[in-house]
Protein backbone atom coordinates (compact mmCIF):
# COMPACT_ATOMS: atom_id res chain seq x y z
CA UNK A 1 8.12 12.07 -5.78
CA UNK A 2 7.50 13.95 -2.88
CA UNK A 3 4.82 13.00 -0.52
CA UNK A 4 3.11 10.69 -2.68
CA UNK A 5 -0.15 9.10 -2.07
CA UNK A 6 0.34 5.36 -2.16
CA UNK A 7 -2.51 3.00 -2.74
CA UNK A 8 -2.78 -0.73 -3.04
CA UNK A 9 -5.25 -2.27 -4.96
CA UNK A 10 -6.02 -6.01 -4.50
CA UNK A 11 -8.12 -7.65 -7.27
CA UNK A 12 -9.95 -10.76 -6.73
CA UNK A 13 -13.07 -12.68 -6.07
CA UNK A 14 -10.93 -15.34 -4.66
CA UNK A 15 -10.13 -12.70 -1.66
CA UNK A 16 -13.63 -11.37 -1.11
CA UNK A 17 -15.13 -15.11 -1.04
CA UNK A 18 -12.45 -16.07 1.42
CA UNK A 19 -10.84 -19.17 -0.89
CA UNK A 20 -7.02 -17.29 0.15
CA UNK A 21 -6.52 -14.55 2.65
CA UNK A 22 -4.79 -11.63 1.80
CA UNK A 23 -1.44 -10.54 2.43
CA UNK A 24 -0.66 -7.85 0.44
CA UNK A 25 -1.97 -5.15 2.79
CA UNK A 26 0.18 -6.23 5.79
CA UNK A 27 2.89 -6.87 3.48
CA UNK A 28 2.40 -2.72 2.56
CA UNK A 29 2.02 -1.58 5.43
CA UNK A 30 4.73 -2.74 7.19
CA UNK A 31 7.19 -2.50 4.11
CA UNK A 32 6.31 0.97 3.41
CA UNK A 33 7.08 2.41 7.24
CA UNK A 34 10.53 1.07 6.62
CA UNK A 35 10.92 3.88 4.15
CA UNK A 36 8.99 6.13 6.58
CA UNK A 37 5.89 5.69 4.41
CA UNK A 38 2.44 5.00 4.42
CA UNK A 39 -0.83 3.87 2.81
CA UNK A 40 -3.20 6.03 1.84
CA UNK A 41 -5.45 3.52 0.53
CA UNK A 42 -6.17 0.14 0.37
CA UNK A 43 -9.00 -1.49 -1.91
CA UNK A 44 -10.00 -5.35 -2.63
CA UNK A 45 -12.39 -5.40 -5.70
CA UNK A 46 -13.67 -8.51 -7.08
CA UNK A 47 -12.62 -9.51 -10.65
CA UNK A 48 -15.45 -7.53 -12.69
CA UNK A 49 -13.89 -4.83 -15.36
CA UNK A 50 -16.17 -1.98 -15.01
CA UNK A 51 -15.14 -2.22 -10.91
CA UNK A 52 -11.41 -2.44 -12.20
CA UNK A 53 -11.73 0.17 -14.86
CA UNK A 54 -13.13 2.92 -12.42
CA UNK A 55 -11.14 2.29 -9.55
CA UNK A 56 -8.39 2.44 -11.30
CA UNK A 57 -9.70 5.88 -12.80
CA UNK A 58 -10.36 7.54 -9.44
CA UNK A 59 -7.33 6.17 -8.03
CA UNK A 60 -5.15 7.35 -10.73
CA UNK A 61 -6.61 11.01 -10.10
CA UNK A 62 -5.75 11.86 -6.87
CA UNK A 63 -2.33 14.13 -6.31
CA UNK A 64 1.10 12.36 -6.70
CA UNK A 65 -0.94 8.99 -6.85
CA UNK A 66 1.36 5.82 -6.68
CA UNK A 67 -0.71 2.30 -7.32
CA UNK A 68 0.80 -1.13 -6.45
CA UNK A 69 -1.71 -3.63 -8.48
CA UNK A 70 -2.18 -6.71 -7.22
CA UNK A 71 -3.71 -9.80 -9.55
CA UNK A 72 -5.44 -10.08 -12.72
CA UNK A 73 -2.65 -10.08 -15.20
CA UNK A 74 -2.15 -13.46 -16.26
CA UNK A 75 -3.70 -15.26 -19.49
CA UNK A 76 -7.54 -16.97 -17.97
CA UNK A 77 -10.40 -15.54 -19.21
CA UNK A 78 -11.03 -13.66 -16.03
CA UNK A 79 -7.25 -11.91 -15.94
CA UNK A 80 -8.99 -8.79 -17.12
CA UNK A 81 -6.51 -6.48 -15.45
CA UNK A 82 -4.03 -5.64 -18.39
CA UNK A 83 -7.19 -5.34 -20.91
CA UNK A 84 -8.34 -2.19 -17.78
CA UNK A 85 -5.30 -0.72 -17.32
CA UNK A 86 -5.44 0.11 -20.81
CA UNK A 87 -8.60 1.44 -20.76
CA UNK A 88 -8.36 3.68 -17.45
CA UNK A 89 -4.88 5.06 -18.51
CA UNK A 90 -3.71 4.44 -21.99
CA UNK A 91 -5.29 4.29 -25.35
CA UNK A 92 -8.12 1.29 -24.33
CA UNK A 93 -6.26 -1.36 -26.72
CA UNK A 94 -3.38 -4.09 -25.25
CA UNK A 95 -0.25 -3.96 -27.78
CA UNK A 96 1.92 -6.83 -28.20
CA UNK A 97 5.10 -6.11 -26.28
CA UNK A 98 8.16 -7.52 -27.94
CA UNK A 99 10.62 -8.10 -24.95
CA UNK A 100 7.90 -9.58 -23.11
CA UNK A 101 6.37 -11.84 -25.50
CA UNK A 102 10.70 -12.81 -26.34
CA UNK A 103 10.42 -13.72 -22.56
CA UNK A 104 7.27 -15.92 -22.88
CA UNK A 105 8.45 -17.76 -25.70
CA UNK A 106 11.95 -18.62 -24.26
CA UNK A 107 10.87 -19.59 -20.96
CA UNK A 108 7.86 -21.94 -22.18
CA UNK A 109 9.03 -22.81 -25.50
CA UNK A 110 5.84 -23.85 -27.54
CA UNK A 111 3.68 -24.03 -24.33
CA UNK A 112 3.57 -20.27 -24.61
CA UNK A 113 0.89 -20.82 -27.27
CA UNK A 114 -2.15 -20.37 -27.80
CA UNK A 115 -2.86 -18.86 -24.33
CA UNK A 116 0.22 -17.44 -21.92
CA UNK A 117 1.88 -15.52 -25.02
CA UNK A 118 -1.40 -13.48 -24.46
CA UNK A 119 1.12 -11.66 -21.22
CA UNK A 120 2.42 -9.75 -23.88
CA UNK A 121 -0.02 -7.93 -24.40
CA UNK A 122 0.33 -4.65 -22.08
CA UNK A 123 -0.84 -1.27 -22.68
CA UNK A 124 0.86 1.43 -24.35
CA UNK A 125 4.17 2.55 -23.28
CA UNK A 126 4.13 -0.25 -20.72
CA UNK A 127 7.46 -1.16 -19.08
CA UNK A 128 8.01 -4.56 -18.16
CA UNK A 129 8.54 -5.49 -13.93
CA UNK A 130 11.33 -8.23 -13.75
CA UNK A 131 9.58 -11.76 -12.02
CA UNK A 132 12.18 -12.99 -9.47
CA UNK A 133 10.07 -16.47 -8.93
CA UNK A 134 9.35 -17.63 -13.03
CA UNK A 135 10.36 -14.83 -15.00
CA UNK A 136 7.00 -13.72 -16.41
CA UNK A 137 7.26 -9.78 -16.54
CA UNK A 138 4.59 -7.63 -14.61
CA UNK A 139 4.42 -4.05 -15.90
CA UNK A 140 4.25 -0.26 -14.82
CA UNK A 141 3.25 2.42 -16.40
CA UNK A 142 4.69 6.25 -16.25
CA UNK A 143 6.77 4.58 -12.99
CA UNK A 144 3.15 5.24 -10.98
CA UNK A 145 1.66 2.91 -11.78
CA UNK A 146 2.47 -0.64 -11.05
CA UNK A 147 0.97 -3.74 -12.17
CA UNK A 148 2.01 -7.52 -10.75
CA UNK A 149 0.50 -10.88 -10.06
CA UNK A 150 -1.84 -12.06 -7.35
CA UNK A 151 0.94 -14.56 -5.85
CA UNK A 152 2.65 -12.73 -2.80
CA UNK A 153 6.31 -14.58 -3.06
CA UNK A 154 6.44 -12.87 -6.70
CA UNK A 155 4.79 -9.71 -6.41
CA UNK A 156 6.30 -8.67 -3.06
CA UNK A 157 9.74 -8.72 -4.36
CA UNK A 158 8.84 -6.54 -7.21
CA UNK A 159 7.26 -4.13 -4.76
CA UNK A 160 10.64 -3.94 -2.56
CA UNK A 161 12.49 -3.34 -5.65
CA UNK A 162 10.12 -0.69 -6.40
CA UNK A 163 10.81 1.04 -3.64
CA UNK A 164 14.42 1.09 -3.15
CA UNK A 165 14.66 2.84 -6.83
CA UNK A 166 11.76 5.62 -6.07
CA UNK A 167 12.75 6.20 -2.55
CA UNK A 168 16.82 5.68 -1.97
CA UNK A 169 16.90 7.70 0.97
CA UNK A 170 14.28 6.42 3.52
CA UNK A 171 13.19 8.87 6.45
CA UNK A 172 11.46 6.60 9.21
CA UNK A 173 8.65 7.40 11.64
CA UNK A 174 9.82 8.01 15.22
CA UNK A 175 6.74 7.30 17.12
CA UNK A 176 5.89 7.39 21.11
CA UNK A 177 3.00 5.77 22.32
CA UNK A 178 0.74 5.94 25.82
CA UNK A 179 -1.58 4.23 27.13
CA UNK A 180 -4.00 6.25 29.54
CA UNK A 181 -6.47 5.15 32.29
CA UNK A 182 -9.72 7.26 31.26
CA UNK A 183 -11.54 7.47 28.20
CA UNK A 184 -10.42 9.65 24.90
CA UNK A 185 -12.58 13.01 25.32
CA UNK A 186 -10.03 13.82 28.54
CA UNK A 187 -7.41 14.51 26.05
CA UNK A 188 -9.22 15.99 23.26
CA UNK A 189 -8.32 19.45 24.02
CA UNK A 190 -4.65 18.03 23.51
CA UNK A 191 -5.36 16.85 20.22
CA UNK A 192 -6.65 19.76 18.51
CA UNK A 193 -3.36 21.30 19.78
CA UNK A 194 -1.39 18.81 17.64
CA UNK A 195 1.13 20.47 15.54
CA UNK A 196 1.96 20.32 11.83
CA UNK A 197 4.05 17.50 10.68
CA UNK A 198 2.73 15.35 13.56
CA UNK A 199 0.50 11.95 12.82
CA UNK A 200 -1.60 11.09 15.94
CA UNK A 201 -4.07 8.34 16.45
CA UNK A 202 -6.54 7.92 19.20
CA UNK A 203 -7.68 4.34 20.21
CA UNK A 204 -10.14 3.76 22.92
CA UNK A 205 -11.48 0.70 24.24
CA UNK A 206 -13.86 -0.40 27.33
CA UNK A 207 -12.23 -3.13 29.62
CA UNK A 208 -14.01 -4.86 32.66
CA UNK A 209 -12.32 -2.30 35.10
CA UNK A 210 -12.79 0.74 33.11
CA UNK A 211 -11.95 2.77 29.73
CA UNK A 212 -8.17 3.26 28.27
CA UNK A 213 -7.27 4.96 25.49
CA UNK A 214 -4.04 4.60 23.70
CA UNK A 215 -2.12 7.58 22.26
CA UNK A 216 -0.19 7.72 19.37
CA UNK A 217 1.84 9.88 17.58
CA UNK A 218 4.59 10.07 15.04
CA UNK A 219 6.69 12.41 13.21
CA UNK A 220 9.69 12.33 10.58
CA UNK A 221 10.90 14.83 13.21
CA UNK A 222 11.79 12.61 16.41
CA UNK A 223 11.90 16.13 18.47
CA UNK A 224 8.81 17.19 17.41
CA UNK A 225 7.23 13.68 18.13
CA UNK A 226 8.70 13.80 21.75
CA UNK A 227 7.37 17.31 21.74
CA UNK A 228 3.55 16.15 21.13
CA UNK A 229 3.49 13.45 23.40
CA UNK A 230 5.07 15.64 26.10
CA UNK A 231 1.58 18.04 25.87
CA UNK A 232 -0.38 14.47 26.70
CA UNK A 233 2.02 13.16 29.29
CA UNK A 234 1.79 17.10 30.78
CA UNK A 235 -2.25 16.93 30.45
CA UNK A 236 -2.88 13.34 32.68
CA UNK A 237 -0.10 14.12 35.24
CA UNK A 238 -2.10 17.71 36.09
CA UNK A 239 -5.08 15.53 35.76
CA UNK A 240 -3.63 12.65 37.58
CA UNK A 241 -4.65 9.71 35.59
CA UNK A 242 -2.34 6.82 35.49
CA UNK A 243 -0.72 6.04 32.03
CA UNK A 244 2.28 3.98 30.73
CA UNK A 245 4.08 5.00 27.64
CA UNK A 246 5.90 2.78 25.24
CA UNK A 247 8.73 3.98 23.04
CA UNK A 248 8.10 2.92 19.46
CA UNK A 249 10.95 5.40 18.08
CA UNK A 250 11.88 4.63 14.55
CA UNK A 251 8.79 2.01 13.42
């Protein structure tokens, strides 16, 4: 898929209340920029179906979406995220999936009843996500859509997997970054010169001597990247304002 919008949605009152921290949007963030990716989106939305039902909606509808789930597909009463996924992008009703449910029963035997068998039920068409940790399957659907438990040491394997079968080739950022002694609105003339194909990010901030602002920007294209942050490096030196730059090629 070419320039995909990737999202990562991270379900869980246990997140918003503060009983765990998250780390599935560091975990994206810095995984995806190995493949010269990036986030689009991140969301944390407590456990509560409607919430899960129209995020996933909205998320599904944006161009050349690509969602990495995160929680809510286990067997307690409030995994509701299989039960949603249905209803936001299939047919509304979980169907028993054989391979999965052969997978339950063989790696808990009779303690897959009454309550974990209940992982085999996925939507429609769902394709089961190998576990590397106990073997439970996550799930995807139409490879866009991908669907895997809360717990970061199983889910974050799944997501590298992921990643090295939709994107085999990776093209990596080369980024160059400044920092500047004055504040940002000396170099905005330079940034509405940016070209196409160029990512920049300005990031002011008041110290006890004074303002800085730190420039960024970042290209597939490491010429045009060194070509950008040659038009700020050109604007402070005729203004002569002090700056140091720090080469962040390829991150």
């Amino acid at each position: 898929m070419s320039d995909p919008k990737i999202f990562a949605l991270i379900i869980g009152t246990e997140i918003l209340n503060r009983r765990r921290i998250d780390k599935h949007f560091d975990f994206m963030t810095k995984t995806l920029g190995s493949y010269g990716l990036k986030l689009s989106g991140s969301l944390t939305i407590e456990d509560d179906p409607a919430l899960i039902v129209q995020t996933l909606k909205f998320l599904a509808s944006q161009p050349n979406a690509l969602i990495f789930s995160f929680g809510g597909i286990g067997s307690t009463p409030d995994d509701y995220t299989r039960k949603c996924a249905a209803i936001a992008l299939r047919d509304g009703e979980l169907h028993t999936h054989p391979e999965a449910k052969a997978i339950i029963e063989e790696r808990l035997g009779e303690n897959a009843y009454p309550h974990p068998i209940h992982m085999a039920d996925l939507p429609k068409g769902a394709r089961l996500i190998d576990n590397p940790v106990n073997k439970m399957p996550a799930f995807s659907l139409d490879e866009r859509y991908f669907f895997m438990p809360g717990f970061p040491e199983m889910s974050h394997p799944m997501v590298e997997e992921i990643l090295r079968k939709l994107f085999p080739h990776t093209h990596p950022y080369h980024r160059y970054t400044l920092t500047a002694l004055c504040k940002e609105n000396e170099l905005i003339d330079v940034m509405k010169q940016m070209p196409e194909g160029v990512e920049f990010s300005s990031l002011p901030k008041l110290y006890s001597d004074g303002w800085r602002v730190s420039i960024s920007v970042a290209s597939h294209d490491d010429i045009l990247a060194q070509k950008a942050i040659q038009m700020y490096i050109d604007e402070l030196e005729r203004k002569q304002i002090p700056y140091s730059m720090t080469d962040e090629s390829n991150v």
